[in-house]
Structures are given as C-alpha cells and as structure tokens.
Protein backbone atom coordinates (compact mmCIF):
# COMPACT_ATOMS: atom_id res chain seq x y z
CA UNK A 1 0.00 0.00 0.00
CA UNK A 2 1.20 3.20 -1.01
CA UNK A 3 0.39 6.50 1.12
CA UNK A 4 1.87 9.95 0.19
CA UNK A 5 0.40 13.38 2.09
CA UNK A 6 -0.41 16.01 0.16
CA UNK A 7 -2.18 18.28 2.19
CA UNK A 8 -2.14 17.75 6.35
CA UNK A 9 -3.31 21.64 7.40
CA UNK A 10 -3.62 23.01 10.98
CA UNK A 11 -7.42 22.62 11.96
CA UNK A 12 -9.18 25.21 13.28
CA UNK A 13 -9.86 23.33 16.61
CA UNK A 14 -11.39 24.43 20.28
CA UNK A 15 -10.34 22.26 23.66
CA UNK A 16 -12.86 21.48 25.51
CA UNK A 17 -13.48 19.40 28.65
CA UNK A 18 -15.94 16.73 28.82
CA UNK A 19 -17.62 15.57 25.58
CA UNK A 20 -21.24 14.95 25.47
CA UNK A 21 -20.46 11.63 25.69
CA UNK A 22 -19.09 11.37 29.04
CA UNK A 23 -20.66 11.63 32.23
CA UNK A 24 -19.16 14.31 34.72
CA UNK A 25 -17.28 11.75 36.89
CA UNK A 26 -15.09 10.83 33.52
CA UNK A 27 -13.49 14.22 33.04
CA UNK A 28 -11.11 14.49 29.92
CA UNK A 29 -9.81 16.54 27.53
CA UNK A 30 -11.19 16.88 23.70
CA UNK A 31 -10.44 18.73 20.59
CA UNK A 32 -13.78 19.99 19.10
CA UNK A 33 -13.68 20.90 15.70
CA UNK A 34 -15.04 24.60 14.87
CA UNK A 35 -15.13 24.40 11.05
CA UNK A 36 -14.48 21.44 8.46
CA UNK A 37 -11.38 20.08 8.21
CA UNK A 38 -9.82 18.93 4.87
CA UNK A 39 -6.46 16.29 4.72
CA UNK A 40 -5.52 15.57 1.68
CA UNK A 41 -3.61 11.91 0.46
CA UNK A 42 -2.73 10.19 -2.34
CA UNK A 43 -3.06 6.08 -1.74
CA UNK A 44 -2.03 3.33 -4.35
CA UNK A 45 -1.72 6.39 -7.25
CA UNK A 46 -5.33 7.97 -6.33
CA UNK A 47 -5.77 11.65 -5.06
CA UNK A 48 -7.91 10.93 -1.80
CA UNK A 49 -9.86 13.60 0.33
CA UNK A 50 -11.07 13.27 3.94
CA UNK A 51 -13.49 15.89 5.38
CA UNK A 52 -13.81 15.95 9.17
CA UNK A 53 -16.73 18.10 9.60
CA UNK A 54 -17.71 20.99 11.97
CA UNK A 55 -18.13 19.70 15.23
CA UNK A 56 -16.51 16.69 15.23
CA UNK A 57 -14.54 15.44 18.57
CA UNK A 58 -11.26 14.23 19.07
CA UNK A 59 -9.48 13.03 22.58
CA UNK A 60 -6.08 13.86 20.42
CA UNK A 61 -4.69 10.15 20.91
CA UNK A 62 -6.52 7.83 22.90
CA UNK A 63 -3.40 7.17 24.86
CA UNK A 64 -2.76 6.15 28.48
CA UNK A 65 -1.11 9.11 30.79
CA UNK A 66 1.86 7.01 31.40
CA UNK A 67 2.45 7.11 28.32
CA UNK A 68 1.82 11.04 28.13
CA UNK A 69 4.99 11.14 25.45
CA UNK A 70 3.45 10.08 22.71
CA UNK A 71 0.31 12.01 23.16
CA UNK A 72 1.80 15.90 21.62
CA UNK A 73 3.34 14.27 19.16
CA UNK A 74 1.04 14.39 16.10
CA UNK A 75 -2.32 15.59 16.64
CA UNK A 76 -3.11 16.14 12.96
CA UNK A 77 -2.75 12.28 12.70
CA UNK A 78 -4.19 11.15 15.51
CA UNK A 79 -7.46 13.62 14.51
CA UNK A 80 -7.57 11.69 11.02
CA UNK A 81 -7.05 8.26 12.53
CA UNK A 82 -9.83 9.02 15.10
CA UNK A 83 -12.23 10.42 12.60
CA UNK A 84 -11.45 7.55 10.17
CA UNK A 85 -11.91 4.85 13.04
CA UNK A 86 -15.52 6.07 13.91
CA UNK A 87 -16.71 6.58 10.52
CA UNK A 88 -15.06 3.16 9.25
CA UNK A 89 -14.06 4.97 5.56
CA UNK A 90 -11.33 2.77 5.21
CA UNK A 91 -10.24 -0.85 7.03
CA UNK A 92 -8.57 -0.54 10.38
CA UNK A 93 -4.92 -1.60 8.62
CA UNK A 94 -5.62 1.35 6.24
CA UNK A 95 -6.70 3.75 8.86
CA UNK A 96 -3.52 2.63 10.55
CA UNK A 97 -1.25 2.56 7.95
CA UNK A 98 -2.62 6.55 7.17
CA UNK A 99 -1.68 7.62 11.09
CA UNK A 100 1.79 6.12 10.47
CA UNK A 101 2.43 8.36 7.17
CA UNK A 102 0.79 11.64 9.08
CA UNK A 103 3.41 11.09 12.30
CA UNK A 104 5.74 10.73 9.38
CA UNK A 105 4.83 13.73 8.07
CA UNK A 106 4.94 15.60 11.19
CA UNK A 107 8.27 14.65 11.93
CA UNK A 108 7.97 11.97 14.45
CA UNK A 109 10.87 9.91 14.19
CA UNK A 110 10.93 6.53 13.29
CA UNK A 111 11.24 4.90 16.29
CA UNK A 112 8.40 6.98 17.68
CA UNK A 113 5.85 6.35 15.18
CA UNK A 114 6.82 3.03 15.02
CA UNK A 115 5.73 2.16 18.70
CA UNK A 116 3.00 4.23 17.97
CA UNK A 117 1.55 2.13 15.08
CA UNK A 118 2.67 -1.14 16.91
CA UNK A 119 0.36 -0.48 19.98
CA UNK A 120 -2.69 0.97 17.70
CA UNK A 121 -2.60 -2.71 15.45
CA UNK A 122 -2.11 -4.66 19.17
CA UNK A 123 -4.83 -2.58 21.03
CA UNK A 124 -7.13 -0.41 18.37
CA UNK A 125 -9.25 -2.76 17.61
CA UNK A 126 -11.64 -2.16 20.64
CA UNK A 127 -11.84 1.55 19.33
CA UNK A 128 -12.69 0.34 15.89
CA UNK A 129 -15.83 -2.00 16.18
CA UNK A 130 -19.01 -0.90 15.07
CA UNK A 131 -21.57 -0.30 17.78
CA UNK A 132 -23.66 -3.42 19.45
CA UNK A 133 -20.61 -5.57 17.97
C-alpha cells in the first residue's frame, strides 16, 4: 500500500473538557472541531480527500497518561485516525497505515511512530468495532 500526504493543514480546533459523551465523573480533555477540516492523500496512485466536519470530537490520541509522550506528538494524525476509526471509511490496517504516514509527516521519528503504530494494530481494535458488535 502506497500512502503519500499532500495536504495535512492546521485545523481550526477548540479544547474542551468533557464531551457529550461522558458523564461528569469521567473528566477528559477533547479537541472539538469549529469548522471542516480537509487532509488531503494520495493512496495506491489515487488523489484521496477526507473531510472531518464541523463539530466533530477528538481526545487527540486515545493514549494512556503514562504514556503522556506520545500524546503531543502528532495531533493532525491522531485527529484523522480518530475520525477515520468512527466513521469506518477505510479498514482498520488502512486507517492505521494513514496515522503512520501523518506522524511521518509531522516529523515523528521513526522509532516513535513506530511504537506508535505497533500499539494501535495490538490494542485499536476495541476503538474500531461498530456499535452493538
């Protein structure tokens, strides 16, 4: 599979605590998006666009505190990857495989984005299935 970036732009993002979807005695951190937000790729030869729209919520890396590290290291990636995980646009390898090019793109190093792929294909699947699954 072949995944180039053409276009990864700053979104125009709020932070927010507590999403809808939590009750109070979860507090934690999201990014809310305040307009649409356009990444563009090419995969296997084909220009590719993803829209996340207005509104849309992001935890920024659904990452455990200890390991804090990884978690302000690419949140243009870990937006996409999110957005692509609960809309199911692509298979989870794909949707993977896309959040490994973006912390490539955003300079995470090798290593880095490495262990960060590694621990999204051990543990993302939980994050992945569809509803009532």
């Amino acid at each position: 599979m072949s995944i180039e970036i053409i276009s990864l732009p700053s979104p125009d993002v709020k932070h927010i605590l507590n999403s809808e979807r939590q009750s109070t005695f979860k507090l934690k951190y999201y990014w809310k998006f305040c307009s649409d937000y356009t990444a563009i790729f090419k995969i296997n030869g084909k220009e590719v666009s993803i829209t996340i729209p207005e509104g849309f919520e992001s935890d920024g890396g659904t990452i455990p505190r200890i390991f804090g590290y990884f978690r302000g290291l690419a949140f243009r990636g870990y937006f996409v990857h999110d957005f692509l995980y609960t809309n199911h646009i692509y298979p989870r390898k794909m949707a993977d495989e896309i959040l490994r090019e973006c912390l490539k793109h955003e300079g995470v190093s090798c290593i880095d984005r490495n262990i960060i792929y590694l621990v999204v294909r051990l543990f993302g699947s939980k994050h992945y299935k569809l509803k009532g699954e």
